[in-house]
Protein backbone atom coordinates (compact mmCIF):
# COMPACT_ATOMS: atom_id res chain seq x y z
CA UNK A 1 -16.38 -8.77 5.20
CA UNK A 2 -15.67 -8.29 1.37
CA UNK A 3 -18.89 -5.04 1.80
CA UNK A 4 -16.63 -3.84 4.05
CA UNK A 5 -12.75 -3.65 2.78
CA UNK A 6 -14.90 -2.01 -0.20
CA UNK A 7 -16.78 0.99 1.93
CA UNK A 8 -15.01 1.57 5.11
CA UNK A 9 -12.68 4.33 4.86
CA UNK A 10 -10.39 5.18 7.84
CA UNK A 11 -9.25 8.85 8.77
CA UNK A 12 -5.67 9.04 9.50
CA UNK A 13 -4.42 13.19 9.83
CA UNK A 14 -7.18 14.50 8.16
CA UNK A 15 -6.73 11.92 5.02
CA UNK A 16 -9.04 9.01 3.79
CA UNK A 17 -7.28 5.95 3.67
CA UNK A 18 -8.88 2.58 2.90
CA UNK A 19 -6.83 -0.61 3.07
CA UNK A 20 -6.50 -2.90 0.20
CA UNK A 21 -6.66 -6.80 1.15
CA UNK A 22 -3.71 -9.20 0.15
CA UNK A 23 -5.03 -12.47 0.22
CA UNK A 24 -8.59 -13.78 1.24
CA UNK A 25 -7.17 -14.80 4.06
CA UNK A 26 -4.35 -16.13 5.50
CA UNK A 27 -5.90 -18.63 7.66
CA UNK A 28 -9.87 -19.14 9.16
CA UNK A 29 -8.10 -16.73 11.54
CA UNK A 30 -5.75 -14.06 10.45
CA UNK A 31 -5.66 -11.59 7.85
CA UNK A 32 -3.58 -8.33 6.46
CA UNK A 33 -3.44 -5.11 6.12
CA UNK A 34 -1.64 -3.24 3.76
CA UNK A 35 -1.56 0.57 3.14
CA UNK A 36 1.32 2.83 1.41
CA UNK A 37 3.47 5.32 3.26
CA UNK A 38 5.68 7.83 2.30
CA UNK A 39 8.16 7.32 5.36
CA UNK A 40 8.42 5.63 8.28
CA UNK A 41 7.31 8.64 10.20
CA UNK A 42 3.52 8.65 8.69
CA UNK A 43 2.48 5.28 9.79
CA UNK A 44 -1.06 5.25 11.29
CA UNK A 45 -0.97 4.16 14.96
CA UNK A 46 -1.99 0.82 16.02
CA UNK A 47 -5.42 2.69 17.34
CA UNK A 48 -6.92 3.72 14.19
CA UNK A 49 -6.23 0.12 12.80
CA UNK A 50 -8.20 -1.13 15.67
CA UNK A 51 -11.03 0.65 15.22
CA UNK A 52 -11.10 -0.11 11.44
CA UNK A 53 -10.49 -3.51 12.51
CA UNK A 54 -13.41 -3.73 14.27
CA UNK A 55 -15.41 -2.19 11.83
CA UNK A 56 -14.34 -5.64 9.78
CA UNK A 57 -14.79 -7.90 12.42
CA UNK A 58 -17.58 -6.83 14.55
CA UNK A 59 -16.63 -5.39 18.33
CA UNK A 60 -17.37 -9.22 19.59
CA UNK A 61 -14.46 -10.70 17.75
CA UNK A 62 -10.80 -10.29 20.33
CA UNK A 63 -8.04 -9.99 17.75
CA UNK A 64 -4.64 -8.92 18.04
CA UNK A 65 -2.66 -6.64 15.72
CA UNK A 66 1.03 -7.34 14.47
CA UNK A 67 3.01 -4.60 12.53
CA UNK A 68 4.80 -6.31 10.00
CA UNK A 69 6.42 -3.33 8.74
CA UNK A 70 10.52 -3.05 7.75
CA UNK A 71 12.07 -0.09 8.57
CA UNK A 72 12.88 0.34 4.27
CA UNK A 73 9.30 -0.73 3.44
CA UNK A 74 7.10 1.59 1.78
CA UNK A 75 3.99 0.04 2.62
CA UNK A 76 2.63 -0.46 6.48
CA UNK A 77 1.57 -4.13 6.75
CA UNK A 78 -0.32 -4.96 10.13
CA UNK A 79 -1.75 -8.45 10.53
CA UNK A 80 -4.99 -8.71 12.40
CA UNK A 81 -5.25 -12.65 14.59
CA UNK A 82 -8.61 -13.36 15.68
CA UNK A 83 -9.28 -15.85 18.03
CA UNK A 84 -12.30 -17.56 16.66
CA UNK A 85 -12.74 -17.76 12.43
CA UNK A 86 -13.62 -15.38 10.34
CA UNK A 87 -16.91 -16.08 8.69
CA UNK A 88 -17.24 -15.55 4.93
CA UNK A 89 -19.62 -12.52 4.87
């Protein structure tokens, strides 16, 4: 997983954006994303953070996304729950 926060790059509006990890992990389970914004109005859709997501994860993993994001924040937070652990690849 670590290969790929580094490489994989996600388009959002014709813009490269790659993620930046928090923590490790939260749990064997759940981690977050974080990316800046300039408003409210240019946070990437739930979508493109799946497919990134799965780029993570691998397409057999189910997760869920959360956006964490307050309405003053200047940084979109989603938090990906899988239902099985994360391995340490």
């Amino acid at each position: 997983m670590d290969r790929l926060v580094q490489e994989a790059v996600l388009v959002h509006q014709g813009l490269d954006i790659k993620f930046k990890r928090t923590k490790q992990q939260i749990d064997k389970t759940s981690f977050a994303l974080r990316n800046s914004i300039d408003d409210q109005h240019k946070k990437i859709h739930l979508r493109p953070i799946r497919d990134y997501t799965n780029k993570l994860v691998g397409r057999s993993v189910t997760f869920k996304l959360f956006d964490l994001t307050s309405n003053d924040d200047d940084e979109q937070v989603t938090l990906v729950q899988c239902q099985s652990e994360l391995g340490n690849s």
